[in-house]
PDB file of N, CA and C in Angstrom:
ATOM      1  N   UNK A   1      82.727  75.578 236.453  1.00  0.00           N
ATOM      2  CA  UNK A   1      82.046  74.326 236.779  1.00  0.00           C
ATOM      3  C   UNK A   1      83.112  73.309 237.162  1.00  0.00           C
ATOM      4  N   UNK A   2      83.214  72.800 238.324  1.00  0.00           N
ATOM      5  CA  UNK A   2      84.021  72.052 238.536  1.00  0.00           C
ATOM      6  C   UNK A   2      83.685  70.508 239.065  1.00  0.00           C
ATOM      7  N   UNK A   3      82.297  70.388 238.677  1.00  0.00           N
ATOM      8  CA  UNK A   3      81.477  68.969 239.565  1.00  0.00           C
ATOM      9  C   UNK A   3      81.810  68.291 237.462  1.00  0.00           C
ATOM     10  N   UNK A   4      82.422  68.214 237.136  1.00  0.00           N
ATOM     11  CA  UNK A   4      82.409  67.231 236.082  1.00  0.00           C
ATOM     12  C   UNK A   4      82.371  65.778 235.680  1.00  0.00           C
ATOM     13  N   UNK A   5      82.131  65.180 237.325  1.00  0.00           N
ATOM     14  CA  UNK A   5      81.950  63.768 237.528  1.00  0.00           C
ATOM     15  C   UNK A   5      80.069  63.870 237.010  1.00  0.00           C
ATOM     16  N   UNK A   6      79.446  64.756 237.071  1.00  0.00           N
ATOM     17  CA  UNK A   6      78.292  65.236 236.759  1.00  0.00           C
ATOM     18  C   UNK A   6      77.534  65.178 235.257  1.00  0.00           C
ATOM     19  N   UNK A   7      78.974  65.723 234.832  1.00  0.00           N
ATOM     20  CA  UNK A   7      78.525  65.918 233.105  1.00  0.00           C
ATOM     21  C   UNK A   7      78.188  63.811 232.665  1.00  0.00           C
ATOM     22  N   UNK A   8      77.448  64.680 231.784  1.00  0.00           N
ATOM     23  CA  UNK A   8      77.412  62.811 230.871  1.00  0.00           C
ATOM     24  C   UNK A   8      77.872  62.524 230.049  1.00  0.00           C
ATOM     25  N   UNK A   9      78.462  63.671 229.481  1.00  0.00           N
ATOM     26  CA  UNK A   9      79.929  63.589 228.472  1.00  0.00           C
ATOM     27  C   UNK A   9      81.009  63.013 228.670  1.00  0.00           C
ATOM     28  N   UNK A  10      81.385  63.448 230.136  1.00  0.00           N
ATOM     29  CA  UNK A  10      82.188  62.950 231.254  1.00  0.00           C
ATOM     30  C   UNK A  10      82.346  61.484 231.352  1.00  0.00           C
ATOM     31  N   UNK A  11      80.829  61.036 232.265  1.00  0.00           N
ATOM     32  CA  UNK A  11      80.730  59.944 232.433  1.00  0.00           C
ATOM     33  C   UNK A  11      81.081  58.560 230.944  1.00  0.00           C
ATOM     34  N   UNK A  12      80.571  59.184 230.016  1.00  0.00           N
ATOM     35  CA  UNK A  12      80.252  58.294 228.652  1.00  0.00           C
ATOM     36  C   UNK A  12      81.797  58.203 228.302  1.00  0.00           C
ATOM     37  N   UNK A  13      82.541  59.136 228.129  1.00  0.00           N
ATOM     38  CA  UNK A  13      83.798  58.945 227.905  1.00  0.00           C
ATOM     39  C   UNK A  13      84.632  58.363 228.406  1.00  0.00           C
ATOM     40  N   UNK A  14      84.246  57.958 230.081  1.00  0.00           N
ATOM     41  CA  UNK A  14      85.097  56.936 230.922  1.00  0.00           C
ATOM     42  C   UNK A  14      84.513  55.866 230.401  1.00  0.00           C
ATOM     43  N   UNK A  15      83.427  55.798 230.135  1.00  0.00           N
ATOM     44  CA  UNK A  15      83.210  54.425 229.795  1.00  0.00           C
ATOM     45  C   UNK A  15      83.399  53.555 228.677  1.00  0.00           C
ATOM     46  N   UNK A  16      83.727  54.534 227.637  1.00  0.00           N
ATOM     47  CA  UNK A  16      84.784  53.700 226.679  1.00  0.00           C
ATOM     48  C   UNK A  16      85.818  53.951 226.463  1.00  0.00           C
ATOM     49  N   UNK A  17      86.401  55.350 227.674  1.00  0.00           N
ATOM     50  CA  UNK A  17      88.173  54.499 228.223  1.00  0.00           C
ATOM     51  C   UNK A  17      88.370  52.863 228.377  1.00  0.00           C
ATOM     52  N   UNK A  18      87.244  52.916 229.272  1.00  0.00           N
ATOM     53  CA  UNK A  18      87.432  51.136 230.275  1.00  0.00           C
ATOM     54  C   UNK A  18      87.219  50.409 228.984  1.00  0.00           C
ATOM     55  N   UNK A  19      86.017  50.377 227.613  1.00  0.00           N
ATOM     56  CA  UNK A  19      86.080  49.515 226.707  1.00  0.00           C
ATOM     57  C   UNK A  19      87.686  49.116 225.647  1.00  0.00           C
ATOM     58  N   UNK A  20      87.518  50.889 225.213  1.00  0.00           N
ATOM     59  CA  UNK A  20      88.936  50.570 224.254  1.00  0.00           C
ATOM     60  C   UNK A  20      90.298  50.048 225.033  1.00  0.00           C
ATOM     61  N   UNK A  21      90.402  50.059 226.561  1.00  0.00           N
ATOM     62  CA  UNK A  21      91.818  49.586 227.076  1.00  0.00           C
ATOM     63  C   UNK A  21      91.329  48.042 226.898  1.00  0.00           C
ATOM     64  N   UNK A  22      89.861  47.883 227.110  1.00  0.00           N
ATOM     65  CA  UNK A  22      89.605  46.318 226.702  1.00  0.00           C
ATOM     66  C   UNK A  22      89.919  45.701 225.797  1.00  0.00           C
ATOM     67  N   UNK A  23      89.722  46.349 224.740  1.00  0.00           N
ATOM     68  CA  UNK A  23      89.964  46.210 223.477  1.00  0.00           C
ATOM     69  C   UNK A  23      91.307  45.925 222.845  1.00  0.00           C
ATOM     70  N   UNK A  24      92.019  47.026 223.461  1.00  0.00           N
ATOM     71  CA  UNK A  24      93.811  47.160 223.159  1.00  0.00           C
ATOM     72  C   UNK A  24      94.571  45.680 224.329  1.00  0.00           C
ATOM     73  N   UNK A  25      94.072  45.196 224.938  1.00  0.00           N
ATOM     74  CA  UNK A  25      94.624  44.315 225.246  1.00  0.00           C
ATOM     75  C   UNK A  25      94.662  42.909 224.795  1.00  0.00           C
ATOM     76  N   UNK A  26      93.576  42.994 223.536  1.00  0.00           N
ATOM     77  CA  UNK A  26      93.857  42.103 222.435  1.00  0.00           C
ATOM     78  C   UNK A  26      94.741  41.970 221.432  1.00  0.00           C
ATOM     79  N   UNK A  27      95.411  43.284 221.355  1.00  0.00           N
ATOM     80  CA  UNK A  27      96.243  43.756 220.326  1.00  0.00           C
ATOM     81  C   UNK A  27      97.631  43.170 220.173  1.00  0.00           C
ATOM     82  N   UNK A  28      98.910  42.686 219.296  1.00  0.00           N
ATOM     83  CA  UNK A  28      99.729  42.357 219.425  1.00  0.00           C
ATOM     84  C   UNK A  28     100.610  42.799 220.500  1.00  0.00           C
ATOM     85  N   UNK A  29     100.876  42.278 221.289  1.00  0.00           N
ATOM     86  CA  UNK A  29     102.425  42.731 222.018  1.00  0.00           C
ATOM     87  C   UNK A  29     103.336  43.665 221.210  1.00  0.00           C
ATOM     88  N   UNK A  30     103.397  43.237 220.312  1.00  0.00           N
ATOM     89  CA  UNK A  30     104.550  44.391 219.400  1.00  0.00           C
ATOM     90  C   UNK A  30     104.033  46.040 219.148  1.00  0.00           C
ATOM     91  N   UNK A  31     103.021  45.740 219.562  1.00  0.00           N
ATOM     92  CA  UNK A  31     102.032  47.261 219.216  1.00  0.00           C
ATOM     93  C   UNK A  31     101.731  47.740 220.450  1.00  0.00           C
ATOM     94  N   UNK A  32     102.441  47.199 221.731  1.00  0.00           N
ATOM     95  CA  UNK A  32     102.749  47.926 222.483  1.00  0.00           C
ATOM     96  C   UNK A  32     102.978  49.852 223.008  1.00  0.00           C
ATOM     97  N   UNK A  33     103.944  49.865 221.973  1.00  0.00           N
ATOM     98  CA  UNK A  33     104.676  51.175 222.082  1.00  0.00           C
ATOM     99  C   UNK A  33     104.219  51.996 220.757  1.00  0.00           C
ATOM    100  N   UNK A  34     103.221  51.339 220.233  1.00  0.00           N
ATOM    101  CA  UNK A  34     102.600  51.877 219.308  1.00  0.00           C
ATOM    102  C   UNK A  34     101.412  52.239 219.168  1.00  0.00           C
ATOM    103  N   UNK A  35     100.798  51.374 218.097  1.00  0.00           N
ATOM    104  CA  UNK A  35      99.372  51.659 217.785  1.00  0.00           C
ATOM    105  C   UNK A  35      98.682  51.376 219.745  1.00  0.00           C
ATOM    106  N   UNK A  36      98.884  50.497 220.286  1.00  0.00           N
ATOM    107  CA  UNK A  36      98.120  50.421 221.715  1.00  0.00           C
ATOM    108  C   UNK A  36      98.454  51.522 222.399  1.00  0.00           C
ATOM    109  N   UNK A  37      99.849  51.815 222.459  1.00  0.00           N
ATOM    110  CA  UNK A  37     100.073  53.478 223.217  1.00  0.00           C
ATOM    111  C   UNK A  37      99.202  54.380 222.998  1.00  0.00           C
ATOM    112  N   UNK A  38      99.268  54.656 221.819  1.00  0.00           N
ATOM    113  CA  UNK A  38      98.547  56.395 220.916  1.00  0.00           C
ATOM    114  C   UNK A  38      97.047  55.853 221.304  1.00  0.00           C
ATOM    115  N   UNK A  39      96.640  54.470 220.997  1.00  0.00           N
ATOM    116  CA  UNK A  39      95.071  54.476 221.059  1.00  0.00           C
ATOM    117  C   UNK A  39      94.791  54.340 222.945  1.00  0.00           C
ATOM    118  N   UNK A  40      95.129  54.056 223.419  1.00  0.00           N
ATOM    119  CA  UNK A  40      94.673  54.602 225.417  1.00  0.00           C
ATOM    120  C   UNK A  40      95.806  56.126 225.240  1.00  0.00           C
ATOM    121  N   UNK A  41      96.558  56.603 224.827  1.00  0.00           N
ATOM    122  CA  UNK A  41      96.727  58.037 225.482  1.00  0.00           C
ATOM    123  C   UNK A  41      95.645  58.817 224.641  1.00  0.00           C
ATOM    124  N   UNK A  42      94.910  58.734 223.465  1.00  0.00           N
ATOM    125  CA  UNK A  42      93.799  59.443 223.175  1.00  0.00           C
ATOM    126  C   UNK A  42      93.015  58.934 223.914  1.00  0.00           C
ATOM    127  N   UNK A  43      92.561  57.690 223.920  1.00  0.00           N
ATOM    128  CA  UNK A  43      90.730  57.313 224.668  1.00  0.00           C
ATOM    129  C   UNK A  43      90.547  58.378 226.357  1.00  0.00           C
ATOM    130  N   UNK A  44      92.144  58.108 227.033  1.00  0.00           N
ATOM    131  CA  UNK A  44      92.356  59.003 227.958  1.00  0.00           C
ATOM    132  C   UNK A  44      92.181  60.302 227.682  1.00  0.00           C
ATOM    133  N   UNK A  45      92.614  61.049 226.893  1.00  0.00           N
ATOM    134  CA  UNK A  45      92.722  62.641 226.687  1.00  0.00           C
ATOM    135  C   UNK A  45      91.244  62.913 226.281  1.00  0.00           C
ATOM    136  N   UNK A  46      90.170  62.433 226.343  1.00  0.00           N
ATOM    137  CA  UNK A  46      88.739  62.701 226.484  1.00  0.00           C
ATOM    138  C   UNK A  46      88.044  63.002 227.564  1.00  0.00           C
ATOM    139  N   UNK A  47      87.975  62.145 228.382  1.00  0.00           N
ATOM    140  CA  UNK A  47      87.369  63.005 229.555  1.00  0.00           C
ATOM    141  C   UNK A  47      88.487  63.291 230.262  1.00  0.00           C
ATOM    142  N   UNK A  48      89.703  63.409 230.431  1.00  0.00           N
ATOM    143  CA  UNK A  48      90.749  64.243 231.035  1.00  0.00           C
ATOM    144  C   UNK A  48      90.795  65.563 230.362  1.00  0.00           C
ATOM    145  N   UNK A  49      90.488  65.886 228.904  1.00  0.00           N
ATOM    146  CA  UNK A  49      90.558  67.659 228.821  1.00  0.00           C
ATOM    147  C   UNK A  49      88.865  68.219 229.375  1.00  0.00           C
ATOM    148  N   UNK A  50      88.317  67.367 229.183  1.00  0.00           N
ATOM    149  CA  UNK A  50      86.517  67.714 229.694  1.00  0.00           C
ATOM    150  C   UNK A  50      86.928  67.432 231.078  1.00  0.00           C
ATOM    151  N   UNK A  51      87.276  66.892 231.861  1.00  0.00           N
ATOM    152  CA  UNK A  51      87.490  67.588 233.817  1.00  0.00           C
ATOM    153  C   UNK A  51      88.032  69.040 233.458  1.00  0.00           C
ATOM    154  N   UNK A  52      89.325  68.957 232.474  1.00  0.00           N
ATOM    155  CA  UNK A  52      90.236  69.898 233.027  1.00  0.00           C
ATOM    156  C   UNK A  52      89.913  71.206 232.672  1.00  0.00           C
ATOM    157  N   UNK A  53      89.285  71.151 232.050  1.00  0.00           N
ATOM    158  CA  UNK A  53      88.373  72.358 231.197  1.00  0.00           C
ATOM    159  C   UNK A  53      87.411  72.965 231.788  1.00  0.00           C
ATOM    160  N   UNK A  54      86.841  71.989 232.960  1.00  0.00           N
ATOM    161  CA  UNK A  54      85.277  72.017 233.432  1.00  0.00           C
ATOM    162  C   UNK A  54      86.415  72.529 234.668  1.00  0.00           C
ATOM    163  N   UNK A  55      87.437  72.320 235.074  1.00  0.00           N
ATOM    164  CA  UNK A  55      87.679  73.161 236.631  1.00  0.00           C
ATOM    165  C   UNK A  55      88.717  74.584 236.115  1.00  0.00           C
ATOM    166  N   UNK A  56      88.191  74.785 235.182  1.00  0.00           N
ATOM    167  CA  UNK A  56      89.211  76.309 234.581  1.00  0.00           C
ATOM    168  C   UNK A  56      87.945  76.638 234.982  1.00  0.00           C
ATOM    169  N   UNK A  57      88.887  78.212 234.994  1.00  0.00           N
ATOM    170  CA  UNK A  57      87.999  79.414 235.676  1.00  0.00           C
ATOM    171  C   UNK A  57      86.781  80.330 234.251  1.00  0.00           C
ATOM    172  N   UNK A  58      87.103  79.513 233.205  1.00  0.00           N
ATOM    173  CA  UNK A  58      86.110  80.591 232.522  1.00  0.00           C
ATOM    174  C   UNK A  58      85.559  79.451 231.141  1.00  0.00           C
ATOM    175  N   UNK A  59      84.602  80.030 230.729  1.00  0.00           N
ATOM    176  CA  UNK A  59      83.557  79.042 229.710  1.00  0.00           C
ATOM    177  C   UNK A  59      84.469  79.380 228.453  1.00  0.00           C
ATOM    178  N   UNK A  60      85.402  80.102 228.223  1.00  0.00           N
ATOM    179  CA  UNK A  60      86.043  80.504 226.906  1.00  0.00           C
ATOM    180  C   UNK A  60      87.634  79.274 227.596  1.00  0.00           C
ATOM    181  N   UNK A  61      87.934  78.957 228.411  1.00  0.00           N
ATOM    182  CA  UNK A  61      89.365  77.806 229.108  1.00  0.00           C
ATOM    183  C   UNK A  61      88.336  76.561 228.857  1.00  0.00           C
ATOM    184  N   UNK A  62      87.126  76.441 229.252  1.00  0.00           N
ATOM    185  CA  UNK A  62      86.469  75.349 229.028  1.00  0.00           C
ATOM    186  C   UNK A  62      86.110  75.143 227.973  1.00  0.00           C
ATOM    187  N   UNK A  63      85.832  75.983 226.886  1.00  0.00           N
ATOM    188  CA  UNK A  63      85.731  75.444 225.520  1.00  0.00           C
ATOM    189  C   UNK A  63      86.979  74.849 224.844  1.00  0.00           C
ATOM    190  N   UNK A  64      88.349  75.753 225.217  1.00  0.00           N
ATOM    191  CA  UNK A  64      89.413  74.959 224.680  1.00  0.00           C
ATOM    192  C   UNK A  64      89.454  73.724 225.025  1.00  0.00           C
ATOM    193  N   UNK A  65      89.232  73.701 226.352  1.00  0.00           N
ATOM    194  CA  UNK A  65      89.370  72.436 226.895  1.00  0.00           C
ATOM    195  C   UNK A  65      88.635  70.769 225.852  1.00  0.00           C
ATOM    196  N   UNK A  66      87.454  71.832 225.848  1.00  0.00           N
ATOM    197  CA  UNK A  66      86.241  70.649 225.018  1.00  0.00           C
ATOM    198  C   UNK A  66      86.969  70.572 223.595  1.00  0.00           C
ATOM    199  N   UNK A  67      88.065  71.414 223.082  1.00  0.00           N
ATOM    200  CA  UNK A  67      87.970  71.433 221.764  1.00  0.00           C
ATOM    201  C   UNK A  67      89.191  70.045 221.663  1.00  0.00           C
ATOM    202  N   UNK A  68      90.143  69.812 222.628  1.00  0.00           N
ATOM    203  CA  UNK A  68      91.255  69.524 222.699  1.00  0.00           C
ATOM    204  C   UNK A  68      90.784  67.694 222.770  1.00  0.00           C
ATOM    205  N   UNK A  69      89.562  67.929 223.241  1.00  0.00           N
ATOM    206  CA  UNK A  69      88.492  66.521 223.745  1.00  0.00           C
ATOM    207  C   UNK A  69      88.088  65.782 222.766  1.00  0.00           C
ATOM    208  N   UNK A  70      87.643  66.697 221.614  1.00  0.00           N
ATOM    209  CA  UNK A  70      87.268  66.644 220.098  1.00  0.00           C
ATOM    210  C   UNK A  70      88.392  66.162 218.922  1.00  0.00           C
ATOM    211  N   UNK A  71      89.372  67.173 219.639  1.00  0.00           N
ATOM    212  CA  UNK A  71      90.836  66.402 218.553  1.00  0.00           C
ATOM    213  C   UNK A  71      91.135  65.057 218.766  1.00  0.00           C
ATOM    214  N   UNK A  72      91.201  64.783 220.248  1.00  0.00           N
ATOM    215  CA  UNK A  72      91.869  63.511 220.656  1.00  0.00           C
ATOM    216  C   UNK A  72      90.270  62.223 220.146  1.00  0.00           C
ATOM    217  N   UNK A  73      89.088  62.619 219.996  1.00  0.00           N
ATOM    218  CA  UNK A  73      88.305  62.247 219.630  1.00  0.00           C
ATOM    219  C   UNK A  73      88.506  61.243 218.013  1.00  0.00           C
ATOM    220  N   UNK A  74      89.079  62.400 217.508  1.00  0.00           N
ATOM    221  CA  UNK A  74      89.289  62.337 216.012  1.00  0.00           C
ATOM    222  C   UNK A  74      90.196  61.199 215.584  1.00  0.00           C
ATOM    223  N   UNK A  75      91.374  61.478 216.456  1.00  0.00           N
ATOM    224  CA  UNK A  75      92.500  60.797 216.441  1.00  0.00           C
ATOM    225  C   UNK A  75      92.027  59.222 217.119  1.00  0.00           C
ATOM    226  N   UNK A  76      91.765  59.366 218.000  1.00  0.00           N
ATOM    227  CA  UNK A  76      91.438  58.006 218.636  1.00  0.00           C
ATOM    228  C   UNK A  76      90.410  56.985 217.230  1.00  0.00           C
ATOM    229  N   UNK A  77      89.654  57.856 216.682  1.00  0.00           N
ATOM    230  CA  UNK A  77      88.714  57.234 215.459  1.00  0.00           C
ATOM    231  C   UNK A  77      89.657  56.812 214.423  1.00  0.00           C
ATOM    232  N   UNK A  78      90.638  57.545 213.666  1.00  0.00           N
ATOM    233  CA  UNK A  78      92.372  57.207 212.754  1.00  0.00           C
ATOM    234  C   UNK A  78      92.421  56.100 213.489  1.00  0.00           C
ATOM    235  N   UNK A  79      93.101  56.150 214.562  1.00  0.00           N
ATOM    236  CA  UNK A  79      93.458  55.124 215.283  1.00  0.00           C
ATOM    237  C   UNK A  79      93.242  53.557 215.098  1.00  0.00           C
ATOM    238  N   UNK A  80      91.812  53.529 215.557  1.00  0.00           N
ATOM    239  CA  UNK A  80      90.893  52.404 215.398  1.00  0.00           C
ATOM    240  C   UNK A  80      90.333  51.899 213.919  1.00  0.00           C
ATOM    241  N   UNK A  81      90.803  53.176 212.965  1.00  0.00           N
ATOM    242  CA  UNK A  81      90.419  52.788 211.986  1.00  0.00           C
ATOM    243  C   UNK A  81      91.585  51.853 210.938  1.00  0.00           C
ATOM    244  N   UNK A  82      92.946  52.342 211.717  1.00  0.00           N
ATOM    245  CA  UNK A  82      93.750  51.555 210.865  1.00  0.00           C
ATOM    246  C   UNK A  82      94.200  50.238 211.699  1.00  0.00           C
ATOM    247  N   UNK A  83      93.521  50.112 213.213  1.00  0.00           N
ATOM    248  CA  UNK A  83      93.570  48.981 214.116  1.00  0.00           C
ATOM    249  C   UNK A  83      93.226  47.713 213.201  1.00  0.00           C
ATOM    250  N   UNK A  84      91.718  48.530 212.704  1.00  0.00           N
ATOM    251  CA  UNK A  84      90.631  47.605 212.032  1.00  0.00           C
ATOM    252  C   UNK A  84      91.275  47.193 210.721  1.00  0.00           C
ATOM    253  N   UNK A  85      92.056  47.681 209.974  1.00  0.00           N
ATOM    254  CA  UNK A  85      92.086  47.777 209.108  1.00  0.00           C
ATOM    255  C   UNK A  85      93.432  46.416 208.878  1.00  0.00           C
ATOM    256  N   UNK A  86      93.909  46.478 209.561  1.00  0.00           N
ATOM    257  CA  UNK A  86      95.545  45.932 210.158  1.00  0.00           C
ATOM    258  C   UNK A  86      94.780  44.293 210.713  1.00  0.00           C
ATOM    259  N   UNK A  87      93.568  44.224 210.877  1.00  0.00           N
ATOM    260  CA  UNK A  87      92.533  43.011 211.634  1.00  0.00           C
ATOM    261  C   UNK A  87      92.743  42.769 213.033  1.00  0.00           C
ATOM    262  N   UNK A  88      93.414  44.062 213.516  1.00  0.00           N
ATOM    263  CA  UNK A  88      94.057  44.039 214.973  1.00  0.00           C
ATOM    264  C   UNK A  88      92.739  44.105 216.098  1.00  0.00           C
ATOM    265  N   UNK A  89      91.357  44.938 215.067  1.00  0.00           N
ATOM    266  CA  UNK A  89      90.168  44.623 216.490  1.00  0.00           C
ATOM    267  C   UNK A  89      89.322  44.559 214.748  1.00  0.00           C
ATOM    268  N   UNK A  90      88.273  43.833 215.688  1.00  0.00           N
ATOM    269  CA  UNK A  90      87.147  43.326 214.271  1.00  0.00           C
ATOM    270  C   UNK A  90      86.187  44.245 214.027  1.00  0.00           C
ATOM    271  N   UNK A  91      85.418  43.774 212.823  1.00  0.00           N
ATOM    272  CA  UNK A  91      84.460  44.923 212.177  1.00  0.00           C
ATOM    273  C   UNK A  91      83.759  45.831 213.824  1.00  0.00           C
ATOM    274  N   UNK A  92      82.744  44.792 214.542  1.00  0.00           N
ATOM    275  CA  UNK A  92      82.358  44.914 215.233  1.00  0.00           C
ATOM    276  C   UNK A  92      82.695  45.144 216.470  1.00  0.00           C
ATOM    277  N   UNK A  93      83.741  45.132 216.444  1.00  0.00           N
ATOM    278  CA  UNK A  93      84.165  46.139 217.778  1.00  0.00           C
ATOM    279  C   UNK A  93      84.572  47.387 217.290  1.00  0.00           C
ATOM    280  N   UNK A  94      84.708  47.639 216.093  1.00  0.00           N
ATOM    281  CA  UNK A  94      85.057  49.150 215.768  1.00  0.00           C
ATOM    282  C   UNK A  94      83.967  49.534 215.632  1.00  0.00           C
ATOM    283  N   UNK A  95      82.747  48.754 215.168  1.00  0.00           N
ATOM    284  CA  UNK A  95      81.978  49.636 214.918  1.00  0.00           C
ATOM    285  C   UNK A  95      81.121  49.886 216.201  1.00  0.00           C
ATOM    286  N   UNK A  96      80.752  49.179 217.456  1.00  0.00           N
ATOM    287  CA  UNK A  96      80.825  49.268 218.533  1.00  0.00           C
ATOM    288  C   UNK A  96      81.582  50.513 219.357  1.00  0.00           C
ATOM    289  N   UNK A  97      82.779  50.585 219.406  1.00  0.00           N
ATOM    290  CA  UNK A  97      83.166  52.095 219.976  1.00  0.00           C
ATOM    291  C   UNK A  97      83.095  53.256 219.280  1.00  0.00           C
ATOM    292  N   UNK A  98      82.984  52.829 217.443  1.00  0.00           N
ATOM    293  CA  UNK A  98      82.546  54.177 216.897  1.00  0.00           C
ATOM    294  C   UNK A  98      81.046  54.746 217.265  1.00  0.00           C
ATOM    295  N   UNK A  99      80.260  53.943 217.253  1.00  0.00           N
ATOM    296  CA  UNK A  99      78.546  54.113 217.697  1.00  0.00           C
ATOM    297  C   UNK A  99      79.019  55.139 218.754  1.00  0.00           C
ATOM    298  N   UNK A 100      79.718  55.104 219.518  1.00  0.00           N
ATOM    299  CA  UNK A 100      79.906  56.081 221.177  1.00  0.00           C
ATOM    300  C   UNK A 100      80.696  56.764 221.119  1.00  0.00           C
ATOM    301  N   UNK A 101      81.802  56.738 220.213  1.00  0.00           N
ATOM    302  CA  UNK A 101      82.693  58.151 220.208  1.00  0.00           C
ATOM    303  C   UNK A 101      81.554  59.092 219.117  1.00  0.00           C
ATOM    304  N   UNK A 102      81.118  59.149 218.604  1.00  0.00           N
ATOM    305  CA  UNK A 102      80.508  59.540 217.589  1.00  0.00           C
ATOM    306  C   UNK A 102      79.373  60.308 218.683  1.00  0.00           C
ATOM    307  N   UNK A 103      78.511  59.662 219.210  1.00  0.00           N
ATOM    308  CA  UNK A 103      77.590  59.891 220.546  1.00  0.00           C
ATOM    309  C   UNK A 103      78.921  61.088 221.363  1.00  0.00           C
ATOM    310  N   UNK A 104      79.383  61.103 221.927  1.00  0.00           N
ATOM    311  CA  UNK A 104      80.356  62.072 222.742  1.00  0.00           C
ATOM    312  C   UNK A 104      81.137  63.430 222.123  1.00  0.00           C
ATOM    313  N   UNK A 105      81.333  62.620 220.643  1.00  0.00           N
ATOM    314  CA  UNK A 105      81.770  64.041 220.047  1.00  0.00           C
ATOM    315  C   UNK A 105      80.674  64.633 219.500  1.00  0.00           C
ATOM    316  N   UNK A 106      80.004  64.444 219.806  1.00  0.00           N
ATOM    317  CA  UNK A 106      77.961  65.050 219.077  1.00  0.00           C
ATOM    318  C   UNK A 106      77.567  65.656 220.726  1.00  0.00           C
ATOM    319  N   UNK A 107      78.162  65.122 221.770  1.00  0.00           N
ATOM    320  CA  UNK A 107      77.845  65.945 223.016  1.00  0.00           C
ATOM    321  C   UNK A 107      78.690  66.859 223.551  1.00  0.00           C
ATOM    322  N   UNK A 108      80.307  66.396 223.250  1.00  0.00           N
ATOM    323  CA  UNK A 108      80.705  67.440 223.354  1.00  0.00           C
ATOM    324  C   UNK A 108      80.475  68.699 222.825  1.00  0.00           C
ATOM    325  N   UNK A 109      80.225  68.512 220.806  1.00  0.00           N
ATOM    326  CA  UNK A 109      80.123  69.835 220.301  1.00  0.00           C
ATOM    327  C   UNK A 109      78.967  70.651 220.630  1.00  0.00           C
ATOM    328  N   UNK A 110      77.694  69.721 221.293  1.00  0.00           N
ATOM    329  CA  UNK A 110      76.694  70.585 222.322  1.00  0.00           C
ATOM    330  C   UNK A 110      76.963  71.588 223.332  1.00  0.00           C
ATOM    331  N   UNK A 111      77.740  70.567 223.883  1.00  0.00           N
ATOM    332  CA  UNK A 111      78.334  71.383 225.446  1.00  0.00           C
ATOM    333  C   UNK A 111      78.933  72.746 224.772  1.00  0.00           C
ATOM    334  N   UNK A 112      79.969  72.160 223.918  1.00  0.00           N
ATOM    335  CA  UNK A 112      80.569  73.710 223.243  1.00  0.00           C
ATOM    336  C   UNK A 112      79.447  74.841 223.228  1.00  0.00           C
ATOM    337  N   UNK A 113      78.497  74.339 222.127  1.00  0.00           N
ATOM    338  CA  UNK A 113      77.792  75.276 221.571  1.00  0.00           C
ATOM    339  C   UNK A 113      76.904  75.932 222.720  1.00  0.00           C
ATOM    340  N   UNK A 114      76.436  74.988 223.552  1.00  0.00           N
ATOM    341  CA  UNK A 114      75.918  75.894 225.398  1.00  0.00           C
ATOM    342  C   UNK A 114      76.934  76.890 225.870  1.00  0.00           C
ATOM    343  N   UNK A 115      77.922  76.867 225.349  1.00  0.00           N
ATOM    344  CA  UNK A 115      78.797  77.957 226.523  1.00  0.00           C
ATOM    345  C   UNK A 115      78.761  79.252 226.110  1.00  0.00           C
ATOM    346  N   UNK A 116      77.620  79.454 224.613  1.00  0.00           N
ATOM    347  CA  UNK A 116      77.565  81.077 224.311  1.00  0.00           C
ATOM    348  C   UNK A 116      78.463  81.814 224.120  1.00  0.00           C
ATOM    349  N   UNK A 117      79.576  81.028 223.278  1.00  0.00           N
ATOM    350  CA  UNK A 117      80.661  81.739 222.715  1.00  0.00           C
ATOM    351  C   UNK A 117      80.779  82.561 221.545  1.00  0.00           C
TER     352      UNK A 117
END
């Protein structure tokens, strides 16, 4: 499957790329090379392993793919949780992008479970 602009896993996951880089640009300057780095190179590594997965040649390359989608999932949630915690983004914006990572990793592990592995 290589039309993954298609999936809505896809789509949903760009769309709180574009929120959390919103988000991280509230964040201290000093957290630059830190906590703001790690939190956009995960929000990114979501729908970048779901394309890259979706243009491999087999549903067993595309599940890794989805699984790798799921880790960075996880991590991006750590992330935000010690953002929040630090008062670096507020109750409500964490709990705002958790509502939708939560939604994506509940679609990804669908998609998984469709590929009849």
């Amino acid at each position: 499957m290589n039309r993954y602009k298609e999936l809505l896993v896809w789509q949903k996951a760009i769309d709180l790329a574009v929120e959390v880089y919103q988000v991280t640009e509230k964040l201290p300057k000093e957290e630059k090379y830190g906590l703001i780095s790690q939190i956009n190179r995960s929000v990114v590594s979501i729908p970048s392993n779901i394309a890259e997965g979706a243009g491999r040649n087999s549903n067993k390359e595309f599940n890794n793919f989805l699984g790798i989608a799921q880790g960075s999932a996880f991590e991006l949630d750590t992330q935000l949780i010690i953002s929040n915690r630090l008062k670096f983004i507020s109750n409500q914006e964490y709990q705002n992008i958790e509502v939708q990572l939560v939604h994506i990793q509940n679609m990804v592990a669908r998609l998984k479970k469709s590929l009849n592995l």
